[in-house]
Protein backbone atom coordinates (compact mmCIF):
# COMPACT_ATOMS: atom_id res chain seq x y z
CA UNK A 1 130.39 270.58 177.35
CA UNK A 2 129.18 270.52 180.89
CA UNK A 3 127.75 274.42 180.28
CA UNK A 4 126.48 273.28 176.70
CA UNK A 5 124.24 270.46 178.40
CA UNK A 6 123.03 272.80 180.46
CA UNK A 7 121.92 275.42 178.38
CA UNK A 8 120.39 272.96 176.33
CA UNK A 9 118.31 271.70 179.02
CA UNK A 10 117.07 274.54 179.88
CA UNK A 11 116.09 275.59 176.22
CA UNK A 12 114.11 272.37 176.27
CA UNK A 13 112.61 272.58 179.51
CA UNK A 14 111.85 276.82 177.78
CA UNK A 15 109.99 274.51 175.13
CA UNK A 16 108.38 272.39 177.19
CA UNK A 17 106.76 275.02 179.30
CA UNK A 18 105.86 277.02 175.91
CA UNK A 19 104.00 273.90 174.70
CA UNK A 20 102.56 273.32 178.21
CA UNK A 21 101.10 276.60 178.44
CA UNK A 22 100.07 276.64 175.33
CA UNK A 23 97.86 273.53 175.84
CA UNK A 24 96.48 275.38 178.78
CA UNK A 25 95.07 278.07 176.55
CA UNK A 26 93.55 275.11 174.96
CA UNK A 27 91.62 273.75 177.75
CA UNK A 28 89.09 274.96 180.35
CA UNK A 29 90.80 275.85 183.17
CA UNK A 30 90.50 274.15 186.72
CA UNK A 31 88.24 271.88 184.58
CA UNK A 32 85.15 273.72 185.80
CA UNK A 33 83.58 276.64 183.68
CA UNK A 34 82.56 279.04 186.68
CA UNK A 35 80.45 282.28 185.87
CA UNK A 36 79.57 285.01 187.96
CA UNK A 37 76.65 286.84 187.83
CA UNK A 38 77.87 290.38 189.60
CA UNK A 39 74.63 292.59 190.15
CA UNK A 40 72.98 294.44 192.57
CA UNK A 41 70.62 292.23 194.86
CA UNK A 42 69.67 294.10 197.50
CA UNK A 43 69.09 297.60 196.02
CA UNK A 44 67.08 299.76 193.17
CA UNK A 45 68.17 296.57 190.29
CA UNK A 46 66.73 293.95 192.50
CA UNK A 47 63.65 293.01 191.17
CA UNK A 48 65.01 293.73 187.12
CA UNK A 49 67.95 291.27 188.31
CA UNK A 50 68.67 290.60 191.71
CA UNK A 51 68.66 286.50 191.84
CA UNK A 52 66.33 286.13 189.10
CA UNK A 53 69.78 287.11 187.10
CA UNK A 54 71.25 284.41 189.32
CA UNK A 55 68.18 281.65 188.71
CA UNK A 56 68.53 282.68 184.89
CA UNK A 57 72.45 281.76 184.53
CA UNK A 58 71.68 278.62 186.42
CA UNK A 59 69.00 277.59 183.49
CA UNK A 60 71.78 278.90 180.88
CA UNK A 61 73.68 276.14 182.25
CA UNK A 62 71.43 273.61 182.98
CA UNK A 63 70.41 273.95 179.48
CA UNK A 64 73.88 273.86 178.10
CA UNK A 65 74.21 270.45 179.96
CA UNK A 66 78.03 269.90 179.01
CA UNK A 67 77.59 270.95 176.12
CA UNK A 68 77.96 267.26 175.03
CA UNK A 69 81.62 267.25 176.48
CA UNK A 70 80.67 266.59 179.85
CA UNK A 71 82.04 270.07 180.32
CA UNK A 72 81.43 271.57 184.36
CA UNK A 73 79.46 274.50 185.14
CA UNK A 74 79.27 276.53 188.37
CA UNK A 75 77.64 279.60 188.45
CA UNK A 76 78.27 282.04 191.76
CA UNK A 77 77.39 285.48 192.52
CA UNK A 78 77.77 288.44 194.50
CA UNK A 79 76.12 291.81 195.32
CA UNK A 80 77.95 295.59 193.98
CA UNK A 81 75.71 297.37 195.56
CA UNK A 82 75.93 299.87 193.24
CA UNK A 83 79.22 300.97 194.03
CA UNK A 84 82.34 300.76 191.52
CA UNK A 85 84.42 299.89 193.94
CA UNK A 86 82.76 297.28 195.85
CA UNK A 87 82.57 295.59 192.28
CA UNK A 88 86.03 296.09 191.18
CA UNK A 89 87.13 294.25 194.62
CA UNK A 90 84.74 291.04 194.00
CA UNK A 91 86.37 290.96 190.21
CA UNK A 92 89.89 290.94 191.12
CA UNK A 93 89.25 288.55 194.01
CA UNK A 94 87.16 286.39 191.23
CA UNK A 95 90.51 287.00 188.60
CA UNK A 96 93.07 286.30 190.97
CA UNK A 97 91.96 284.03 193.76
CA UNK A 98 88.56 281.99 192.76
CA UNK A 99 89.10 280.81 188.73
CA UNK A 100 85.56 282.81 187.66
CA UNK A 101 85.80 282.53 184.12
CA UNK A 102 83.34 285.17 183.47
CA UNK A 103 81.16 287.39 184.39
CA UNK A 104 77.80 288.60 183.53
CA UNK A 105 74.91 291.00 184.21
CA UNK A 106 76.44 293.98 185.99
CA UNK A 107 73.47 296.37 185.74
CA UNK A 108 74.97 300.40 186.70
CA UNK A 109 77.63 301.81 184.13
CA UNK A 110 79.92 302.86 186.76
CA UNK A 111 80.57 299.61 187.81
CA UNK A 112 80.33 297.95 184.56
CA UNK A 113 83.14 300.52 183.10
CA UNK A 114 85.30 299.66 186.13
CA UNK A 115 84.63 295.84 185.81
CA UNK A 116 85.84 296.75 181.73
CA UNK A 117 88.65 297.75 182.65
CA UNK A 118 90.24 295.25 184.58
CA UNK A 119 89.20 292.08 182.58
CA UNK A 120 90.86 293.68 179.68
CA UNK A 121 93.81 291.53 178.45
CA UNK A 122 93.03 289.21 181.43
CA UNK A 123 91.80 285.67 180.61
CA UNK A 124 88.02 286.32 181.51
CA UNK A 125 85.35 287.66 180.05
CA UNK A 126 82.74 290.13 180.74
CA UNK A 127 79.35 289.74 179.30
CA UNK A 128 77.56 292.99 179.86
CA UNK A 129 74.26 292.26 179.39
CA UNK A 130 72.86 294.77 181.61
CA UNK A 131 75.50 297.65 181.94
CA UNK A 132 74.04 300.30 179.33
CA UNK A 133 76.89 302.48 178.50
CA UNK A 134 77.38 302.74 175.33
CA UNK A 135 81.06 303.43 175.61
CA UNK A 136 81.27 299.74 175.96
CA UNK A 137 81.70 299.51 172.16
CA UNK A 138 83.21 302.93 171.88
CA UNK A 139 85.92 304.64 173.82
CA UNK A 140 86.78 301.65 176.17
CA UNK A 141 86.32 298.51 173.76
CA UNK A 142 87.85 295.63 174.83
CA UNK A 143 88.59 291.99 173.35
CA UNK A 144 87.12 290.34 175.99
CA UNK A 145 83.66 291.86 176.10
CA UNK A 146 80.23 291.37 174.82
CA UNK A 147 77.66 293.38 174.98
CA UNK A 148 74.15 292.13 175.30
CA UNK A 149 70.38 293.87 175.25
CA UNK A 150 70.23 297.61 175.59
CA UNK A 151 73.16 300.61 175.46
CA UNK A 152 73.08 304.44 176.05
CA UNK A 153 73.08 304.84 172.21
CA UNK A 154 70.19 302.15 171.69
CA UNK A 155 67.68 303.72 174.46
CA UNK A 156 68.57 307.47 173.40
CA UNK A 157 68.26 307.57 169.77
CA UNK A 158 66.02 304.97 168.93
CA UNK A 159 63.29 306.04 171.68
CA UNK A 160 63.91 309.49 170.54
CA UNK A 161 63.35 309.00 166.65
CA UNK A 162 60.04 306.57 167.78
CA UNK A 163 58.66 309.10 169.79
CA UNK A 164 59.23 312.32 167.87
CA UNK A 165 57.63 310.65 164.86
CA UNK A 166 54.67 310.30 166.84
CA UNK A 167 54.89 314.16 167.40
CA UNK A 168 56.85 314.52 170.60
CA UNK A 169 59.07 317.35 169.05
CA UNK A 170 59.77 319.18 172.85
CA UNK A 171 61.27 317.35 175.43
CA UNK A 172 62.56 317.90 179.25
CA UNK A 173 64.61 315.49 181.09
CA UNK A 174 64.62 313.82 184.80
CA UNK A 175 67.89 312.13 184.80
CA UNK A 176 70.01 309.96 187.32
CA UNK A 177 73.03 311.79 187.55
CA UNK A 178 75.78 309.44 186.99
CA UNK A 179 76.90 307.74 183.62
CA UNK A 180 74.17 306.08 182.81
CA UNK A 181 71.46 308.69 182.81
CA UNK A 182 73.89 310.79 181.24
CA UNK A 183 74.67 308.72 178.58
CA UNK A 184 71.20 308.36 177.85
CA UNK A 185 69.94 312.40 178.03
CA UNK A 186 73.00 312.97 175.48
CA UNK A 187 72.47 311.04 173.22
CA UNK A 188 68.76 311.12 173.01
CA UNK A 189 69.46 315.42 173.00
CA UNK A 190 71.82 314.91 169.95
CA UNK A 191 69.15 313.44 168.06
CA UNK A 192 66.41 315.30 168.91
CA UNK A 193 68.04 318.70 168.24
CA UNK A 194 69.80 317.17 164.95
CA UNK A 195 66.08 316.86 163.93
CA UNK A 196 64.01 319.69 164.26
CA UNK A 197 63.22 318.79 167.89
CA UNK A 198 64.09 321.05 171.25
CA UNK A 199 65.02 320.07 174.73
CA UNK A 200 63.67 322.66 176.77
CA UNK A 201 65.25 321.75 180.32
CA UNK A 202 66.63 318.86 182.73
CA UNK A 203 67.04 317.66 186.19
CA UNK A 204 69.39 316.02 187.38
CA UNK A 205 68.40 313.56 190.51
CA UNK A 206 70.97 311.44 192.59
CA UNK A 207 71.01 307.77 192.69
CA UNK A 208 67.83 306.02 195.01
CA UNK A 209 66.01 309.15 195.41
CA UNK A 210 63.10 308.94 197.13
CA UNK A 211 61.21 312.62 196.32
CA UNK A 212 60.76 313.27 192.68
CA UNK A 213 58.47 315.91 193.24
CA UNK A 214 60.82 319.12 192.39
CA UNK A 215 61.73 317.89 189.40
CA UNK A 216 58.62 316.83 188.24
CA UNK A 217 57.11 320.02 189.04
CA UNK A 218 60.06 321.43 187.06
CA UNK A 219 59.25 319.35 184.15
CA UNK A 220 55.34 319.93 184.44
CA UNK A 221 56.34 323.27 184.14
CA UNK A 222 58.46 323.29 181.12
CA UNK A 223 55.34 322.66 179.54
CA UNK A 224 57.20 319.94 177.33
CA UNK A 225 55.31 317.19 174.55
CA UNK A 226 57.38 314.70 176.32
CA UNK A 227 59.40 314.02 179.66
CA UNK A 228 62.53 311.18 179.64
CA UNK A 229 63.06 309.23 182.20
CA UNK A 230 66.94 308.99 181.87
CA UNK A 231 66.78 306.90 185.19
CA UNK A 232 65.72 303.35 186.26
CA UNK A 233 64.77 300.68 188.80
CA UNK A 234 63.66 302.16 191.58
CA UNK A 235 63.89 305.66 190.43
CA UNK A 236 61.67 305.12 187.28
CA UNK A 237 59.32 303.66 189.55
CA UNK A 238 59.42 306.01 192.37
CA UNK A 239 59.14 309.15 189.68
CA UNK A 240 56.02 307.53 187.17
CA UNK A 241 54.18 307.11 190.33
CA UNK A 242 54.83 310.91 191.50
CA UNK A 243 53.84 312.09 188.41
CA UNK A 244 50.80 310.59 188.46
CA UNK A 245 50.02 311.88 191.30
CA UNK A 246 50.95 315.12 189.64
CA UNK A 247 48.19 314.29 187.23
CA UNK A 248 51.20 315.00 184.75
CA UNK A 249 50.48 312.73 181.79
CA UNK A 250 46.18 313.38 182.22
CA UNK A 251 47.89 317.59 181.69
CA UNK A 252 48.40 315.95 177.79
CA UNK A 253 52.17 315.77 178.55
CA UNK A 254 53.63 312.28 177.41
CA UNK A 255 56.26 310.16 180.03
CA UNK A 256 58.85 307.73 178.58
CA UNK A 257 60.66 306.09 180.34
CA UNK A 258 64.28 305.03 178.84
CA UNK A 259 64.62 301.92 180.72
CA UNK A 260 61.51 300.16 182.31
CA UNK A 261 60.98 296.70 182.64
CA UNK A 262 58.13 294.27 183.11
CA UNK A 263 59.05 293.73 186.52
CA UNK A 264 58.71 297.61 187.11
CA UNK A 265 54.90 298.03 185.67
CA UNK A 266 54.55 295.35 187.45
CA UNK A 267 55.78 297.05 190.92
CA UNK A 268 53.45 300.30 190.17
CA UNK A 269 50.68 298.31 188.96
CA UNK A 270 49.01 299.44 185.47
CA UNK A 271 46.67 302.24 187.09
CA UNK A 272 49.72 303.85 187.44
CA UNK A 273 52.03 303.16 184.30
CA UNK A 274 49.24 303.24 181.94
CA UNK A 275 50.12 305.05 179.11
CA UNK A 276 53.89 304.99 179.19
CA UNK A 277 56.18 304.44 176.19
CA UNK A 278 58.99 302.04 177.12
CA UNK A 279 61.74 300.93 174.57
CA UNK A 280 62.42 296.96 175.46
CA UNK A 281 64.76 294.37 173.80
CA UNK A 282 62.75 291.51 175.10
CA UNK A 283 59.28 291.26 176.06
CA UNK A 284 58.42 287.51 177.94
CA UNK A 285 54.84 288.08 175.77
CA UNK A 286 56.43 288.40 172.32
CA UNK A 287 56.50 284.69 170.66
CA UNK A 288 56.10 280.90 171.84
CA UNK A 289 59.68 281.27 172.51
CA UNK A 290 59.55 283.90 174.74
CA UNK A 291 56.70 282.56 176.80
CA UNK A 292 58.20 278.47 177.22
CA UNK A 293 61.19 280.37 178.89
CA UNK A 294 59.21 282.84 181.08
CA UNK A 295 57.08 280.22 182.50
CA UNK A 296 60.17 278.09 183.31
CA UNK A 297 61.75 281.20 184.92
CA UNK A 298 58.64 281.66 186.89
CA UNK A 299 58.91 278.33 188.14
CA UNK A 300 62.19 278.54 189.23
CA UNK A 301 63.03 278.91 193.16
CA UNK A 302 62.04 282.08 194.55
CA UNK A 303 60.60 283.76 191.79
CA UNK A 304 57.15 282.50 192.72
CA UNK A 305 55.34 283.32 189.28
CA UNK A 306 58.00 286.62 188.24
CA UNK A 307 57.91 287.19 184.76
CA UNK A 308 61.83 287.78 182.99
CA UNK A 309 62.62 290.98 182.80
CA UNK A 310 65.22 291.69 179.55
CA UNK A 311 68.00 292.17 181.53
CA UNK A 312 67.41 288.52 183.06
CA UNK A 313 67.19 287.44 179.96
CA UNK A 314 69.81 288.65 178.77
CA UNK A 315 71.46 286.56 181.42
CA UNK A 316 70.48 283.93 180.03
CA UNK A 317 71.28 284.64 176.62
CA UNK A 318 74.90 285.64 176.77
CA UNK A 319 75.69 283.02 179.21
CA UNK A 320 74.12 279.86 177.16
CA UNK A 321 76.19 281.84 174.12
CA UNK A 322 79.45 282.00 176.56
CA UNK A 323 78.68 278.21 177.34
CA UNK A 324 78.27 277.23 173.94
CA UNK A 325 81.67 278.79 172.50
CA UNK A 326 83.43 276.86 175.28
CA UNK A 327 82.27 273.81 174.00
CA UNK A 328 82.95 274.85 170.58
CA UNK A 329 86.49 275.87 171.44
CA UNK A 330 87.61 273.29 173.86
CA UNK A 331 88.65 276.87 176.22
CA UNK A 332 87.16 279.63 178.95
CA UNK A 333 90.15 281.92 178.14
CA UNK A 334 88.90 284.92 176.37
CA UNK A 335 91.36 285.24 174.03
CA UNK A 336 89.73 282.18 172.32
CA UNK A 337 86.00 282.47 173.29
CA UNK A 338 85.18 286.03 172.54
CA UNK A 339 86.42 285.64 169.09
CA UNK A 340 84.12 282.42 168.55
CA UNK A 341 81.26 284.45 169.83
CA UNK A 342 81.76 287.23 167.52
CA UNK A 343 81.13 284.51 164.39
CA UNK A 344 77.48 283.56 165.71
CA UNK A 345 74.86 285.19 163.21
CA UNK A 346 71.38 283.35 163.48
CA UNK A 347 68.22 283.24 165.28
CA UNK A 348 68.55 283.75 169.26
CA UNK A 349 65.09 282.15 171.19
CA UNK A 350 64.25 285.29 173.21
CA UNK A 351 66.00 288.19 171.20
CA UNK A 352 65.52 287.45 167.69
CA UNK A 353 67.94 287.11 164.83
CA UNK A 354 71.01 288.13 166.32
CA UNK A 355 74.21 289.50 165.02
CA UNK A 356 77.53 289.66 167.55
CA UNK A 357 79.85 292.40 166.45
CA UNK A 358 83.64 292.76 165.97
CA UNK A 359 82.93 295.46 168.31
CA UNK A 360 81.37 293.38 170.82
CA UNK A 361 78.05 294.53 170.34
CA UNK A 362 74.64 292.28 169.71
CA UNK A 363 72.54 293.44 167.53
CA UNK A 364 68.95 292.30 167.55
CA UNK A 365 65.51 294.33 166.48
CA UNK A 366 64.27 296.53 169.18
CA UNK A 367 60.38 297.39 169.97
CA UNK A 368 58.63 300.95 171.91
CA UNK A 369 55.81 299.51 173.89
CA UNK A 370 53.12 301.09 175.12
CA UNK A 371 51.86 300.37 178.34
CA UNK A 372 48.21 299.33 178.49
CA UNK A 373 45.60 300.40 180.66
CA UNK A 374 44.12 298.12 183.50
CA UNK A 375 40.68 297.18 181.37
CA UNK A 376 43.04 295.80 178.50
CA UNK A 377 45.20 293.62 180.42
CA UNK A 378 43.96 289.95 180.01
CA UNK A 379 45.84 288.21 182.50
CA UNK A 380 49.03 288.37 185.27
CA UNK A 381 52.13 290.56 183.25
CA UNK A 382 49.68 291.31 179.89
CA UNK A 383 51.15 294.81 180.22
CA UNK A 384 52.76 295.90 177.02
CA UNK A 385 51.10 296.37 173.74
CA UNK A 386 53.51 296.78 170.33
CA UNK A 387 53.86 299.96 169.15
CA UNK A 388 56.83 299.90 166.64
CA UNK A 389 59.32 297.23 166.01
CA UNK A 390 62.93 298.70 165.61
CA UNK A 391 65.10 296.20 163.36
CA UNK A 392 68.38 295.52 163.98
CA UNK A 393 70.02 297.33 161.72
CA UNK A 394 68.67 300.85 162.69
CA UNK A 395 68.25 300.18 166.56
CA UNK A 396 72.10 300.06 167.34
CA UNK A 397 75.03 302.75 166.38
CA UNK A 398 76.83 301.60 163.27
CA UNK A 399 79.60 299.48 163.67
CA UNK A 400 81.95 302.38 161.97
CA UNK A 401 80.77 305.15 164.37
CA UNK A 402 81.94 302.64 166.82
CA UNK A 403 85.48 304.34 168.08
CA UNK A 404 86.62 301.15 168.65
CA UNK A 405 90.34 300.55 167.56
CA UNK A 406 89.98 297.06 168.24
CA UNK A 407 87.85 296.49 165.62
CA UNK A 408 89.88 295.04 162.19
């Protein structure tokens, strides 16, 4: 009997702890909601991110304001200075030791893939609005992440198709040689060849180069319609303002740039860019909407008078989504918030009407800018004028090209 008792104890006290943790799934953990914002701060991403990325979640949240629950927000950060490992070590420290919930931005693939990997089947989530690989919602899909603004497939094809309808048949390539400018030169080269279109060379250039000028000779050279920046931040910036000096785009030779952002026209200055074709998610100029949130961000400390750039608001986006299916749900765990996510379908503020995937993906339209010259620029960050608006449908990769096994 005695042995009986006690086997039946400890089948209840089995129960108990099954119902006890499964309440905890139910609840927000530590009763605090804590996001991270993981990006670079001090390097080539620092004016596209940087702590206006950090300023951005903090409106996300003030904005959420409980969510009507009373519900706690924190948001910290921390610097991955481009390198995979130094941002693999601040997620597991986040995961294991400081209850970060989630965490968002994470411009540079390398680090983003890495970050992928080890929130998968862990309780947080990753909100990747800035890490452009494309494999994301392909090869390594996971449950717990969602991925905002721009991808690999997004910049390549859909700023390939834009510009070769405007003629730009022949193309060379100045690329950053790790996965994201590789991501980008492939698959803007599989659609360009697939129509009618040549690539006639490319360079490849090493992360926070300084001297552009061999490969922009190179490219000069190749006598291409049109040369791709597969590069950005600081690299974009450093090579559009060494091939002006080139005189490359007043040779009749076209520059796009894959991924530029207001905050990097800004950083040349329009004598410069002029003239550039830039494929954005998110322009602070585009509606009401758009401009009542860029002059709040401008506001904000430190950012004396900045202008978003996507990426930042992308920030802001995903997290006030994040924030939002919390409240909904009652939970931070992953397992319970991604899947909420993935039933919004509406009208976002600064991206449009929005569509989250089963693969993880956002979709929202798209838009190739041009940038304008100095005489046409009305006022401080007037820089873009509307060349072509991509909708939704056409500017992402379909959902069953996706490679994702996850997806039902």
């Amino acid at each position: 009997m005695r042995g009986f008792g006690v086997g039946r104890f400890r089948i209840g006290l089995a129960l108990a702890l099954a119902c006890v943790a499964g309440s905890a799934r139910a609840e927000i953990s530590d009763n605090v909601v804590r996001v991270g914002v993981l990006n670079d701060i001090s390097g080539i991403f620092q004016d596209t991110n940087g702590m206006g990325s950090v300023e951005a979640a903090r409106m996300a949240a003030e904005d959420f304001n409980g969510g009507g629950k009373g519900i706690k927000v924190e948001i910290v950060y921390a610097d991955h200075q481009n390198k995979a490992d130094v941002g693999s070590a601040i997620a597991r420290k986040w995961l294991d030791v400081e209850g970060v919930d989630a965490i968002v931005d994470v411009p540079n693939s390398a680090v983003g893939l890495a970050i992928n990997t080890i929130l998968r089947d862990s309780r947080m989530t990753f909100l990747a609005s800035s890490t452009a690989s494309s494999d994301l919602t392909g090869k390594a899909c996971s449950p717990n992440t969602i991925q905002w603004v721009n991808d690999a497939w997004a910049t390549g094809n859909t700023t390939a198709a834009a510009m070769m309808q405007r003629g730009g048949k022949d193309w060379y390539f100045v690329t950053v040689d790790y996965a994201l400018g590789k991501g980008i030169e492939a698959e803007a080269t599989n659609y360009i060849e697939k129509h009618g279109g040549k690539v006639l060379g490319s360079s490849k250039h090493p992360l926070g180069t300084s001297d552009f000028a061999s490969f922009l000779l190179q490219a000069q050279s190749s006598k291409a319609k049109v040369i791709g920046l597969a590069n950005a931040g600081g690299d974009t910036i450093n090579a559009v303002k060494q091939a002006a000096e080139f005189g490359i785009q007043q040779g009749g030779q076209t520059m796009v740039a894959f991924l530029l952002f207001v905050n990097d026209v800004h950083g040349m200055g329009l004598k410069v860019a002029q003239g550039l074709q830039l494929l954005e998610a998110f322009y602070w100029d585009m509606n009401d909407d758009t401009r009542a949130f860029a002059k709040r961000f401008a506001a904000r400390p430190g950012m004396n008078g900045k202008m978003p750039s996507g990426n930042q608001a992308g920030v802001y986006a995903s997290t006030l989504a994040y924030l939002n299916a919390v409240a909904a749900t009652g939970s931070d765990d992953a397992k319970v918030v991604v899947p909420q996510m993935k039933t919004f379908k509406g009208k976002d503020k600064l991206f449009g009407e929005t569509t989250i995937r089963q693969d993880g993906r956002v979709v929202h339209p798209m838009y190739l800018f041009e940038v304008k010259k100095p005489e046409e620029s009305k006022y401080p960050y007037d820089y873009y004028k509307l060349i072509a608006t991509i909708p939704a449908d056409q500017a992402f990769r379909p959902l069953a090209d996706g490679g994702c096994s996850l997806v039902k």
